[in-house]
PDB file of N, CA and C in Angstrom:
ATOM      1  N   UNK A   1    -242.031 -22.933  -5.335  1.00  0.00           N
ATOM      2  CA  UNK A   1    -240.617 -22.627  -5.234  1.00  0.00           C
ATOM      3  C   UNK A   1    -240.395 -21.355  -4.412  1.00  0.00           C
ATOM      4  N   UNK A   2    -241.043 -20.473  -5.176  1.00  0.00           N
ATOM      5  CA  UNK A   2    -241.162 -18.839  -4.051  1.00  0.00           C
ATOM      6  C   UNK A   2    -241.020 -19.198  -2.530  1.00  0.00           C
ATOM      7  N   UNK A   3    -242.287 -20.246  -2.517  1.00  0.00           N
ATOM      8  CA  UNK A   3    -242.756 -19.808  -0.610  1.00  0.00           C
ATOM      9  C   UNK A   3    -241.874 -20.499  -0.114  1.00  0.00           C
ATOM     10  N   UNK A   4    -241.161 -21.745  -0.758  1.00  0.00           N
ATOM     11  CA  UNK A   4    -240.108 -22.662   0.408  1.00  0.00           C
ATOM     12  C   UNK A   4    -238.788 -22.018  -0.151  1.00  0.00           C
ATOM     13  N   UNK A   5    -238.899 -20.806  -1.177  1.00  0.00           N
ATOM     14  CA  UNK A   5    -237.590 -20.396  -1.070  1.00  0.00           C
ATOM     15  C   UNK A   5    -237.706 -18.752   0.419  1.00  0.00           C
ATOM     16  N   UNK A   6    -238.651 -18.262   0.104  1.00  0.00           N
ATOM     17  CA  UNK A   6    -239.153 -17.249   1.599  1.00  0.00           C
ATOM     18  C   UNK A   6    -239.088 -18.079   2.983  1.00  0.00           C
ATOM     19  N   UNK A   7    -239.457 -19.525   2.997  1.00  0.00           N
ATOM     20  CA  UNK A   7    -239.735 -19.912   4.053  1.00  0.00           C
ATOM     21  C   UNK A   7    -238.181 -20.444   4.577  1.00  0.00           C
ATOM     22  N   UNK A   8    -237.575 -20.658   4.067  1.00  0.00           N
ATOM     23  CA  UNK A   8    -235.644 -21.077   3.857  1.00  0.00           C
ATOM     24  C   UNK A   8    -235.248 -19.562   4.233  1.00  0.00           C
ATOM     25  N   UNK A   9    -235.620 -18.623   3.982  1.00  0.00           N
ATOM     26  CA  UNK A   9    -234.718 -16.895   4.192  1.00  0.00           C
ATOM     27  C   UNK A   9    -235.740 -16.759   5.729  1.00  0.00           C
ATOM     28  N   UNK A  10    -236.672 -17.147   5.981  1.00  0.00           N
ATOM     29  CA  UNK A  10    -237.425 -16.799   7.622  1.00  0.00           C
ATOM     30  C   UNK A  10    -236.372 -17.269   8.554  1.00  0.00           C
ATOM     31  N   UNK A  11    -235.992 -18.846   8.279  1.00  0.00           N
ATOM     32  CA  UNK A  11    -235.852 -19.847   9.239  1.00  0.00           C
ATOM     33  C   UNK A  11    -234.486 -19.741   9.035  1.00  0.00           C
ATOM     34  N   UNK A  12    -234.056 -19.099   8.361  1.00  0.00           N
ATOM     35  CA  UNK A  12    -232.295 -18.833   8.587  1.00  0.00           C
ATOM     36  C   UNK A  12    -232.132 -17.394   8.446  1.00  0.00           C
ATOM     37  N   UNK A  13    -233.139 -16.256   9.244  1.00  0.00           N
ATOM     38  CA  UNK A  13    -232.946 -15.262   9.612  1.00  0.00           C
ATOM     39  C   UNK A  13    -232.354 -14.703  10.884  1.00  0.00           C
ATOM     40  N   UNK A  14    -232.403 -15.808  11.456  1.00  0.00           N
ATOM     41  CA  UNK A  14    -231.425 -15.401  13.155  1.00  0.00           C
ATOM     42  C   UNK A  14    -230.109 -16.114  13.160  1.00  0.00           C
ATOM     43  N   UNK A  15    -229.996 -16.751  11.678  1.00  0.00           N
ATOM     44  CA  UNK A  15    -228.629 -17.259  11.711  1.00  0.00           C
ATOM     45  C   UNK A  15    -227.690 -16.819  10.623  1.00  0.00           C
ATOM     46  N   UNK A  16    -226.783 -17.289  10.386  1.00  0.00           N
ATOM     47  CA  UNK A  16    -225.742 -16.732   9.713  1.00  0.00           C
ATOM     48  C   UNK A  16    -226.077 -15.695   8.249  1.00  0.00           C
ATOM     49  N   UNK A  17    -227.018 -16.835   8.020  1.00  0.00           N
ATOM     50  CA  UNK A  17    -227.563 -15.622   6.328  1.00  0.00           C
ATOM     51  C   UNK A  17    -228.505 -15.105   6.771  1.00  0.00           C
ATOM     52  N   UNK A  18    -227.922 -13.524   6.144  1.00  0.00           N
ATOM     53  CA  UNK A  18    -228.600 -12.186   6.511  1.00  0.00           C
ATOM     54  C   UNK A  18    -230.096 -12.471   5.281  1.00  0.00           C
ATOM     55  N   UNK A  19    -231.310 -12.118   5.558  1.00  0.00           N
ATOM     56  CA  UNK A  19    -232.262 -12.130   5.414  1.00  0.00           C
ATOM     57  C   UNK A  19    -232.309 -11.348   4.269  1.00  0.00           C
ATOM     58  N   UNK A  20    -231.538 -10.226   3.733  1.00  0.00           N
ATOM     59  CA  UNK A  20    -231.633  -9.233   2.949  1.00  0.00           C
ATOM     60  C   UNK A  20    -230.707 -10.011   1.819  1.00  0.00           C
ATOM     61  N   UNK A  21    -229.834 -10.658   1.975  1.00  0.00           N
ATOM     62  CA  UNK A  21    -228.874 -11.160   0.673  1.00  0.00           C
ATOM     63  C   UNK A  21    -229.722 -12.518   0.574  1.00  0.00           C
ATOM     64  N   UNK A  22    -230.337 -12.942   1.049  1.00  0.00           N
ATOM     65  CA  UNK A  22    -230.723 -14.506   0.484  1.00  0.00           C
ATOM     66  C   UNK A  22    -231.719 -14.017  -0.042  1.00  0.00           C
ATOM     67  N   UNK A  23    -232.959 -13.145   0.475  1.00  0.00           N
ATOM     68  CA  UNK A  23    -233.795 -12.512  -0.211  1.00  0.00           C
ATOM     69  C   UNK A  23    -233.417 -11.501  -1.672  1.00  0.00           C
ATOM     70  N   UNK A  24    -232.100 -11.228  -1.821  1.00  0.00           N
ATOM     71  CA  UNK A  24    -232.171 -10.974  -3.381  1.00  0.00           C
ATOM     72  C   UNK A  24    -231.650 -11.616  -4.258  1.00  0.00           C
ATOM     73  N   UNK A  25    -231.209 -12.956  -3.896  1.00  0.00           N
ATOM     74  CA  UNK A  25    -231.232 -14.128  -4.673  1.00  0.00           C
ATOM     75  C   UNK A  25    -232.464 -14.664  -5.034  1.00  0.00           C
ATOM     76  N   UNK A  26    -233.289 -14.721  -4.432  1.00  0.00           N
ATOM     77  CA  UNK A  26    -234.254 -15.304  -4.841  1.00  0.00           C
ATOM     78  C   UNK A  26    -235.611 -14.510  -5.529  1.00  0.00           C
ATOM     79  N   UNK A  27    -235.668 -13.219  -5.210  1.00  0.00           N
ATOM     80  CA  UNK A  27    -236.412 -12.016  -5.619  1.00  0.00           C
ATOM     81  C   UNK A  27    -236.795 -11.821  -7.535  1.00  0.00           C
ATOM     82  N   UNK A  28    -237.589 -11.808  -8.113  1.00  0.00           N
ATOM     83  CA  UNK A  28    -237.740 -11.885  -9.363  1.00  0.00           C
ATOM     84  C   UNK A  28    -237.310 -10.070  -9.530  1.00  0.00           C
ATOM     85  N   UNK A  29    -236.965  -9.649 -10.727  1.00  0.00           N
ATOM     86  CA  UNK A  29    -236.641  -8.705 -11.225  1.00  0.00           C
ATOM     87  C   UNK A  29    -237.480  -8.277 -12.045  1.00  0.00           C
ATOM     88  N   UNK A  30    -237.395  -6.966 -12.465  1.00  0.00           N
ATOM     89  CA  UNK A  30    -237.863  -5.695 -13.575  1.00  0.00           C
ATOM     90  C   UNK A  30    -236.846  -6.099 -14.622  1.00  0.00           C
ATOM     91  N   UNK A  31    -237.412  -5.464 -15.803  1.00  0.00           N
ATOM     92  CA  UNK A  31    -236.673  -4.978 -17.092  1.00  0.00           C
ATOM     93  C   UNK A  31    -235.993  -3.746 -16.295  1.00  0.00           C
ATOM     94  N   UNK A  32    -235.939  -3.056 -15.290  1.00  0.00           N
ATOM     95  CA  UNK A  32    -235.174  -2.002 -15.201  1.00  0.00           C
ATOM     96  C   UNK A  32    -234.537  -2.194 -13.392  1.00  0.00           C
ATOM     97  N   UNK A  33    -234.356  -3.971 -13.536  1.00  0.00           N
ATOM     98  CA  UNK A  33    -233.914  -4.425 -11.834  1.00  0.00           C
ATOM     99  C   UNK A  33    -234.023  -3.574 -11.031  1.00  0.00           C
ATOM    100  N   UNK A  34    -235.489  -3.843 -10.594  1.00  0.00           N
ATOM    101  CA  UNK A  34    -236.186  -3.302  -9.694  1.00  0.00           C
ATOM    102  C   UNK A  34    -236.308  -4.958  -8.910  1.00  0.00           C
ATOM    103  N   UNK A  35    -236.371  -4.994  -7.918  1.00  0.00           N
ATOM    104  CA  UNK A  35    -237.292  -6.090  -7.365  1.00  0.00           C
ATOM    105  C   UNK A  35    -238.784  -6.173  -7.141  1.00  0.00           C
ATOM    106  N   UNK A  36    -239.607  -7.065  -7.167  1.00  0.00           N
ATOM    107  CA  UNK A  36    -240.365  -7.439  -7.463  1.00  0.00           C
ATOM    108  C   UNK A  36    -240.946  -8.434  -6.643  1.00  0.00           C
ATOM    109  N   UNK A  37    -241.987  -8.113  -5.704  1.00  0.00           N
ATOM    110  CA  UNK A  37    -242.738  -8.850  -4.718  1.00  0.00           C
ATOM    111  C   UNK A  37    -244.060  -8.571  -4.735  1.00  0.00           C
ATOM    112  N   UNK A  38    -244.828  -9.663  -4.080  1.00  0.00           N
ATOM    113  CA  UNK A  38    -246.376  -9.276  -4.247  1.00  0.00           C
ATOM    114  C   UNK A  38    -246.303  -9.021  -2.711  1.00  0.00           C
ATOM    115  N   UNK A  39    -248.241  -8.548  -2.411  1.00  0.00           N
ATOM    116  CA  UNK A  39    -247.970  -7.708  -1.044  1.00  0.00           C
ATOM    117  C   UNK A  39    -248.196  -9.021  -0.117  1.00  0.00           C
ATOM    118  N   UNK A  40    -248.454  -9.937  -1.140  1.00  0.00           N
ATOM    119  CA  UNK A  40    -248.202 -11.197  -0.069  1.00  0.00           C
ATOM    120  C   UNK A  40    -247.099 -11.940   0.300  1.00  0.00           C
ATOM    121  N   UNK A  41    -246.189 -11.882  -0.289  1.00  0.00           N
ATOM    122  CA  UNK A  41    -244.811 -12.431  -0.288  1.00  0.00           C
ATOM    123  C   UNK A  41    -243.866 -11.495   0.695  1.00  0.00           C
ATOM    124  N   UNK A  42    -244.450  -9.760   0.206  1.00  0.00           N
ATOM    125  CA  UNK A  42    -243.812  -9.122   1.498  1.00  0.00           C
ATOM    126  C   UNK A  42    -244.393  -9.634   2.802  1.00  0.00           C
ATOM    127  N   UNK A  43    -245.356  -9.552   3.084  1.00  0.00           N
ATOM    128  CA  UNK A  43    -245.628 -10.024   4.579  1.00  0.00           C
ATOM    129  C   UNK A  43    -245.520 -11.401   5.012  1.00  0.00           C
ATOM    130  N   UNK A  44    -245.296 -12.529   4.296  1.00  0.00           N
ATOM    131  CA  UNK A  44    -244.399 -13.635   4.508  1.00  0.00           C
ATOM    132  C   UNK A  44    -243.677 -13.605   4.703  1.00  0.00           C
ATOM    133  N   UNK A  45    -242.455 -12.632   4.296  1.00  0.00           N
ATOM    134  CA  UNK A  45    -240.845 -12.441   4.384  1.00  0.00           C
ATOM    135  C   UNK A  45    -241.101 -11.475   5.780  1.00  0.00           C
ATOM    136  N   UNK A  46    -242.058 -10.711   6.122  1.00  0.00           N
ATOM    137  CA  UNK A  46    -241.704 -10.027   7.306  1.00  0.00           C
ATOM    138  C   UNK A  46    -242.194 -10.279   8.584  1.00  0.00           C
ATOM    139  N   UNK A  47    -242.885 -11.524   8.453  1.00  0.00           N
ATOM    140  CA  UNK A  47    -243.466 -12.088   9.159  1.00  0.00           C
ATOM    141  C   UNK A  47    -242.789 -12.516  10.456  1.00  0.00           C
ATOM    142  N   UNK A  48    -241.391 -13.081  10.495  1.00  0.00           N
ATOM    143  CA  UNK A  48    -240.670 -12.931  11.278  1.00  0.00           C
ATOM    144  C   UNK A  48    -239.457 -12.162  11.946  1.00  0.00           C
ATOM    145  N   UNK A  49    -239.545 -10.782  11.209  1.00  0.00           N
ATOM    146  CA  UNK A  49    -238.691  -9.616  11.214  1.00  0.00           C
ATOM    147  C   UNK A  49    -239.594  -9.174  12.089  1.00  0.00           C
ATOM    148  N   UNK A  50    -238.618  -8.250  12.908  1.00  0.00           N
ATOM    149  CA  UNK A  50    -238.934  -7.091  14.217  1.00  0.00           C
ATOM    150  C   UNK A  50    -239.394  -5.739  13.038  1.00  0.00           C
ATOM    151  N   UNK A  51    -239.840  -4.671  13.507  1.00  0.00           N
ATOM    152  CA  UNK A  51    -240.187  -3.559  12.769  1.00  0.00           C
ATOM    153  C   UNK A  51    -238.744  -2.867  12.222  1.00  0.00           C
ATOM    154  N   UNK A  52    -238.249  -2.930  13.105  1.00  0.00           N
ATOM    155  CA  UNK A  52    -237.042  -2.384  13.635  1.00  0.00           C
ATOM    156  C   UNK A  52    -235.806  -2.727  12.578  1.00  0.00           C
ATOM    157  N   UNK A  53    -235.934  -4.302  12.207  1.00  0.00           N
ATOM    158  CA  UNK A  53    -234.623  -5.138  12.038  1.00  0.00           C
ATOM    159  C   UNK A  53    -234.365  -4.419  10.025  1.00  0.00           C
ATOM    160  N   UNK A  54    -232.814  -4.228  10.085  1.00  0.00           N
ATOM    161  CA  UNK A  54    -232.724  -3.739   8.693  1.00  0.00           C
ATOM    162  C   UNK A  54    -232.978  -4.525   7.287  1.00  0.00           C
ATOM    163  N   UNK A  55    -233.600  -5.652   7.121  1.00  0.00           N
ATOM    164  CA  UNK A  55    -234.041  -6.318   6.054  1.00  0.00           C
ATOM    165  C   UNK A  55    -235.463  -6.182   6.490  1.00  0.00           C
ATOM    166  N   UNK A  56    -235.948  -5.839   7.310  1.00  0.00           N
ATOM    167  CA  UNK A  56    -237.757  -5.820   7.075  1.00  0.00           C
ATOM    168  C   UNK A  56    -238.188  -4.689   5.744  1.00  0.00           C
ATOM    169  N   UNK A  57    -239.020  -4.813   5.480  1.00  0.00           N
ATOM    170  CA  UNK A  57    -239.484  -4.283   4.060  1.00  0.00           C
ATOM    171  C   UNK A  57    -240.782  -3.433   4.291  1.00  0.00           C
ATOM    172  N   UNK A  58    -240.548  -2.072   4.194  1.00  0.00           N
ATOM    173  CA  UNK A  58    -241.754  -1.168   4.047  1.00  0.00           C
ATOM    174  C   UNK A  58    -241.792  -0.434   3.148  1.00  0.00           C
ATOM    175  N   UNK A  59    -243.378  -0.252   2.430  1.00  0.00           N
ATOM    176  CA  UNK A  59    -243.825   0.380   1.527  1.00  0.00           C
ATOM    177  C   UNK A  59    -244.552   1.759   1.721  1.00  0.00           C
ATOM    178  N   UNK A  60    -244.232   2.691   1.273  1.00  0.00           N
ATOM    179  CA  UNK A  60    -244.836   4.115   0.929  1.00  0.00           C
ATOM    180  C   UNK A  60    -245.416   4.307  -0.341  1.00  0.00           C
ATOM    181  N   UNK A  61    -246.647   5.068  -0.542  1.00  0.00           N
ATOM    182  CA  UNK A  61    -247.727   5.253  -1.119  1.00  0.00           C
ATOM    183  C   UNK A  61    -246.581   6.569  -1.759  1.00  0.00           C
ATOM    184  N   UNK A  62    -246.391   7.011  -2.826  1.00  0.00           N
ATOM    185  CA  UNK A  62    -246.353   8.608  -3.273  1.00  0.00           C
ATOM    186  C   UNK A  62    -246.986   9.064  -4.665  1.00  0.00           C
ATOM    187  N   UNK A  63    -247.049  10.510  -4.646  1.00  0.00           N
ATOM    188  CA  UNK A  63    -247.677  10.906  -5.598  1.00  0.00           C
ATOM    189  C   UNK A  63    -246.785  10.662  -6.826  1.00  0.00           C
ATOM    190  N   UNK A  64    -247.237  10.533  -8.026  1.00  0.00           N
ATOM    191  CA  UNK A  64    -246.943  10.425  -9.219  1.00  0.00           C
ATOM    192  C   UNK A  64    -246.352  11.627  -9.966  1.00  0.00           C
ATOM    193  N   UNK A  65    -245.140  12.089 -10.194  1.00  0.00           N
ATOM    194  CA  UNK A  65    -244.812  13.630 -10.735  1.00  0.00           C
ATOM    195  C   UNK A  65    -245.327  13.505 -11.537  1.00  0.00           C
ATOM    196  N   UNK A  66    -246.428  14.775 -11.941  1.00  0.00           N
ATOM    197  CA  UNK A  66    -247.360  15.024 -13.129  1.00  0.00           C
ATOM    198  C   UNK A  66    -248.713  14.649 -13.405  1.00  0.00           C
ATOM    199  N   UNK A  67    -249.533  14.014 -12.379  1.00  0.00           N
ATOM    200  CA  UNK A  67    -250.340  13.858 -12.292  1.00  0.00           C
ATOM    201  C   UNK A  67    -251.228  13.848 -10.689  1.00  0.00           C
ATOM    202  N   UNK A  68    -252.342  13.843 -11.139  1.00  0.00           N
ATOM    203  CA  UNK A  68    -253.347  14.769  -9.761  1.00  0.00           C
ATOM    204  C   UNK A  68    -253.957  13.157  -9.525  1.00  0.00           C
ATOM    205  N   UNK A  69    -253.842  11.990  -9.598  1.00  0.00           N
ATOM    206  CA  UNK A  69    -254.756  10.874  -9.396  1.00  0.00           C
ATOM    207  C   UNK A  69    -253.868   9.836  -9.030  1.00  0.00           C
ATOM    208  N   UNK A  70    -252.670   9.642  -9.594  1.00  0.00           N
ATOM    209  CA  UNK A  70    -251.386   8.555  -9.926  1.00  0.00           C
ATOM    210  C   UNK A  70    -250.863   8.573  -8.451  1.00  0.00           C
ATOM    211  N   UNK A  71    -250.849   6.948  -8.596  1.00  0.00           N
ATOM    212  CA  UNK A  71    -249.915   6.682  -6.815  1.00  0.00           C
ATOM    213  C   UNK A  71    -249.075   5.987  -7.548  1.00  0.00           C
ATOM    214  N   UNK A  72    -247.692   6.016  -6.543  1.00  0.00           N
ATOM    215  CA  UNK A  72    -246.755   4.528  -6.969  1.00  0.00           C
ATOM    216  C   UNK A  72    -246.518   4.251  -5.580  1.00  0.00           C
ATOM    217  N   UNK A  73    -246.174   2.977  -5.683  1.00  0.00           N
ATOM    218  CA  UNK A  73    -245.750   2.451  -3.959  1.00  0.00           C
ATOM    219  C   UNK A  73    -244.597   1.897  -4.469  1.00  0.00           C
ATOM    220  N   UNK A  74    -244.028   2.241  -3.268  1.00  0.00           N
ATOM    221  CA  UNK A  74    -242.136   1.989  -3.087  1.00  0.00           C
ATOM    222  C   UNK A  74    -241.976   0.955  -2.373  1.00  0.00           C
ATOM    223  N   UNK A  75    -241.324  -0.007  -2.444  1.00  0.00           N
ATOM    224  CA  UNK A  75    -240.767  -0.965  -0.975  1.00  0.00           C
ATOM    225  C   UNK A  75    -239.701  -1.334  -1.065  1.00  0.00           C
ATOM    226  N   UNK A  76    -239.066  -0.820   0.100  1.00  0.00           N
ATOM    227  CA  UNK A  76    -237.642  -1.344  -0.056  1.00  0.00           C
ATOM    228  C   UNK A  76    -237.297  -1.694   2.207  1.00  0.00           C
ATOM    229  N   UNK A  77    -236.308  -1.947   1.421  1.00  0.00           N
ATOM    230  CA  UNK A  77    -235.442  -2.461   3.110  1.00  0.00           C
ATOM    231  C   UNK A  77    -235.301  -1.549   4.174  1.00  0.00           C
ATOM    232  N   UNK A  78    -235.774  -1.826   5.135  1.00  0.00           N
ATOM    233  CA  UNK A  78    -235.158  -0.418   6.618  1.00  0.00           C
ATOM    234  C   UNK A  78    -233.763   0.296   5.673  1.00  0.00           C
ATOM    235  N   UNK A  79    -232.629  -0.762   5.397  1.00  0.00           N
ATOM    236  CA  UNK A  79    -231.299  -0.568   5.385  1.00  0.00           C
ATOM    237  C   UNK A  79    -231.540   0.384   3.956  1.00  0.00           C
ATOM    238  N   UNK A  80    -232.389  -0.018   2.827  1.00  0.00           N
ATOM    239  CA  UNK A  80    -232.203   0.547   1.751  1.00  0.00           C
ATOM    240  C   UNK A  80    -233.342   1.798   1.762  1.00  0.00           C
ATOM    241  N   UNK A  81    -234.210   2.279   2.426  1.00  0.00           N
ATOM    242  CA  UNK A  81    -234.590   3.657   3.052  1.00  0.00           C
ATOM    243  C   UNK A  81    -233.409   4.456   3.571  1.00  0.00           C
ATOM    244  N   UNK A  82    -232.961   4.019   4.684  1.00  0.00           N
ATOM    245  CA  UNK A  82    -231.931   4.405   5.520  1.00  0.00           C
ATOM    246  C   UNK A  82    -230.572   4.407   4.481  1.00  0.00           C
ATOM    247  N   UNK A  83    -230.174   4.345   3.627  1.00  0.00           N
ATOM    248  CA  UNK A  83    -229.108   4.135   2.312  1.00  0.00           C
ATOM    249  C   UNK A  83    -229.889   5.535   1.440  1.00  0.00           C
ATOM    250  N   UNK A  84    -231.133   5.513   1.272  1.00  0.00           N
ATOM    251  CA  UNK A  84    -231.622   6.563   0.182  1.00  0.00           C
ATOM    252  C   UNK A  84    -231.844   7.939   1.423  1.00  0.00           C
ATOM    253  N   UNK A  85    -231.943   8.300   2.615  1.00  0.00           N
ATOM    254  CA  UNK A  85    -232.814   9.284   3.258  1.00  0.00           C
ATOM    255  C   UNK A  85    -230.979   9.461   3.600  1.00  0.00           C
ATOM    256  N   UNK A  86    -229.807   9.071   3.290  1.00  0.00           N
ATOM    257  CA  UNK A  86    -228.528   9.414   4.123  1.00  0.00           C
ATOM    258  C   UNK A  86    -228.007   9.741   2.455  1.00  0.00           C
ATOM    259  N   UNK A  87    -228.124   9.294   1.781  1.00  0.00           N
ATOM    260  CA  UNK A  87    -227.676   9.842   0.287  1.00  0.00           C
ATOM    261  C   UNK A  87    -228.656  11.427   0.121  1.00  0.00           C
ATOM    262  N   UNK A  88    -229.730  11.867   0.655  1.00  0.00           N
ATOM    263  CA  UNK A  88    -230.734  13.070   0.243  1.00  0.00           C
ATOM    264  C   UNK A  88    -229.892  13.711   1.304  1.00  0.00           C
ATOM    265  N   UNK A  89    -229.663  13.676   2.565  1.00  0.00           N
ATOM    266  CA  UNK A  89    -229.224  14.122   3.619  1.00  0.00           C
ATOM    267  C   UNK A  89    -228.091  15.042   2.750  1.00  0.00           C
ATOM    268  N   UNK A  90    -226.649  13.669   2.996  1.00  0.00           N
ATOM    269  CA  UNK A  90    -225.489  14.369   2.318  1.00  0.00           C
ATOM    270  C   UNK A  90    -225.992  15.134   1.264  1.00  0.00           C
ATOM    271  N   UNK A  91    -226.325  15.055   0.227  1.00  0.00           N
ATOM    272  CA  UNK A  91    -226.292  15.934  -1.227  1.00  0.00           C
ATOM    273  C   UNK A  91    -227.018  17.517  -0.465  1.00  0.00           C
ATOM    274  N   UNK A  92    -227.916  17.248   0.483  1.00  0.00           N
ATOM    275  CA  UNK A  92    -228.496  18.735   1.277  1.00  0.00           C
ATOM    276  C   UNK A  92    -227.792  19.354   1.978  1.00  0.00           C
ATOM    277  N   UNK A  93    -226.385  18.498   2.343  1.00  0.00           N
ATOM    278  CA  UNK A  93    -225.430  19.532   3.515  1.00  0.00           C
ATOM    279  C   UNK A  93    -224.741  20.252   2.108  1.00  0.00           C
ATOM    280  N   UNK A  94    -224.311  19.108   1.267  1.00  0.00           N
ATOM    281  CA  UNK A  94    -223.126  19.571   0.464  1.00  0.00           C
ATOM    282  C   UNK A  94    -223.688  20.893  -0.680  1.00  0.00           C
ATOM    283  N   UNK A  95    -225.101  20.660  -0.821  1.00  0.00           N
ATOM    284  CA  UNK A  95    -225.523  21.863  -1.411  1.00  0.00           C
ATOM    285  C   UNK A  95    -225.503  22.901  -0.595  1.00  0.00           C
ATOM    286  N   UNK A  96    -226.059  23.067   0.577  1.00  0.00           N
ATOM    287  CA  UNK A  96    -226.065  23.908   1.996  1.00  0.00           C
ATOM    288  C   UNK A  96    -224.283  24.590   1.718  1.00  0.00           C
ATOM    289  N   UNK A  97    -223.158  23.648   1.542  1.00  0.00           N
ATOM    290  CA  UNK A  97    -221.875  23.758   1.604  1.00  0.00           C
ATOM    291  C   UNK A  97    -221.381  24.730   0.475  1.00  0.00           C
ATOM    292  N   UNK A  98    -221.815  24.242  -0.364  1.00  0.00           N
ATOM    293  CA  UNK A  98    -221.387  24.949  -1.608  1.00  0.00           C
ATOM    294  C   UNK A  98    -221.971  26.487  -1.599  1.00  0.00           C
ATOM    295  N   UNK A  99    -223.353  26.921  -1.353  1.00  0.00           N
ATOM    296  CA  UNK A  99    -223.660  27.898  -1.047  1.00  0.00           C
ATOM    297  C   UNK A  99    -223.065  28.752  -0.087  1.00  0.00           C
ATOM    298  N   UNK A 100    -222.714  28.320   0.673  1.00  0.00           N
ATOM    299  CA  UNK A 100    -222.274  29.096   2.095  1.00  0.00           C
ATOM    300  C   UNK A 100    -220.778  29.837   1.306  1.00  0.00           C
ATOM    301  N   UNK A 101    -220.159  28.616   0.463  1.00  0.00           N
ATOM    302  CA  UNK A 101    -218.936  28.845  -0.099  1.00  0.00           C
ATOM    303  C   UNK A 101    -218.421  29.933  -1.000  1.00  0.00           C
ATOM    304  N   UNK A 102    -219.790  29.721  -1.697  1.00  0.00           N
ATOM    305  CA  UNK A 102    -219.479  31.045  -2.705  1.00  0.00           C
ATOM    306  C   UNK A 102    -220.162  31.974  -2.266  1.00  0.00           C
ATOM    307  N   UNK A 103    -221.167  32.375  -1.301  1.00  0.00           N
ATOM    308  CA  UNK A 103    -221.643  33.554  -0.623  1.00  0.00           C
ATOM    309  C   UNK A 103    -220.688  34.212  -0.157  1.00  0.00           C
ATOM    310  N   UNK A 104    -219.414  33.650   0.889  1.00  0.00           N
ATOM    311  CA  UNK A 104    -218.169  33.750   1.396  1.00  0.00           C
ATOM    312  C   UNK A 104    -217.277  34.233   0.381  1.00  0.00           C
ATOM    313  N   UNK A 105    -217.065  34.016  -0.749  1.00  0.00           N
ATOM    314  CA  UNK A 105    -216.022  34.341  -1.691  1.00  0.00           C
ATOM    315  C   UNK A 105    -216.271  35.344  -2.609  1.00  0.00           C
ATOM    316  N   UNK A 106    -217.981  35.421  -2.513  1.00  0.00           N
ATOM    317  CA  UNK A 106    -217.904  36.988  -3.265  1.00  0.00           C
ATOM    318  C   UNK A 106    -218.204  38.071  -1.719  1.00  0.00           C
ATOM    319  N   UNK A 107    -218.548  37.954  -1.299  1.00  0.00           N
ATOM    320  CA  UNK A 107    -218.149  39.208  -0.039  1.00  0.00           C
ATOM    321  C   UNK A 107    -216.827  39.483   0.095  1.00  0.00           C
ATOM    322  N   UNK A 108    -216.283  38.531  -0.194  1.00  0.00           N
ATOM    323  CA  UNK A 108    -214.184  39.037   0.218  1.00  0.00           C
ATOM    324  C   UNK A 108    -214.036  40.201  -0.622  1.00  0.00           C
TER     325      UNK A 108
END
């Protein structure tokens, strides 16, 4: 069911359904809806994605807070990187903002 439901989101990736919404219809879930792919199912699904294109799916290795040995790997969408690295962005100007603000208001 998986692979001819991946192989249905490939072959109607240059057409009308976006690759990223048919793929989370069909995506199994976490107890804490996460999605849930093996590293083979990702490279089936990206198999016909450009590096580039915003539903391709890449994973990062990071350290574990609190431990010296612990990895977790992340994978998510160009679009949903690019959604989390523009949410860290803003919250860094607006902290940047707020500082500047009250540095300014106690010098007056």
């Amino acid at each position: 069911m998986r692979a001819s439901m991946i192989a249905l989101i490939l072959s109607h990736s240059a057409g009308a359904v976006s690759p990223v919404a048919a793929l989370a219809i069909e995506i199994r879930r976490n107890s804490a809806g996460e999605a849930v792919m093996t590293r083979a199912e990702i490279r089936t699904y990206n198999a016909g994605l450009p590096r580039e294109h915003p539903g391709y799916i890449r994973c990062k290795r990071t350290q574990k807070t609190g431990s010296l040995v612990g990895k977790a790997v992340i994978c998510r969408t160009n679009a949903e990187w690019r959604r989390v690295e523009d949410g860290a962005n803003e919250g860094a100007r607006d902290m940047i903002e707020a500082i500047n603000t009250s540095t300014a208001t106690r010098s007056d």
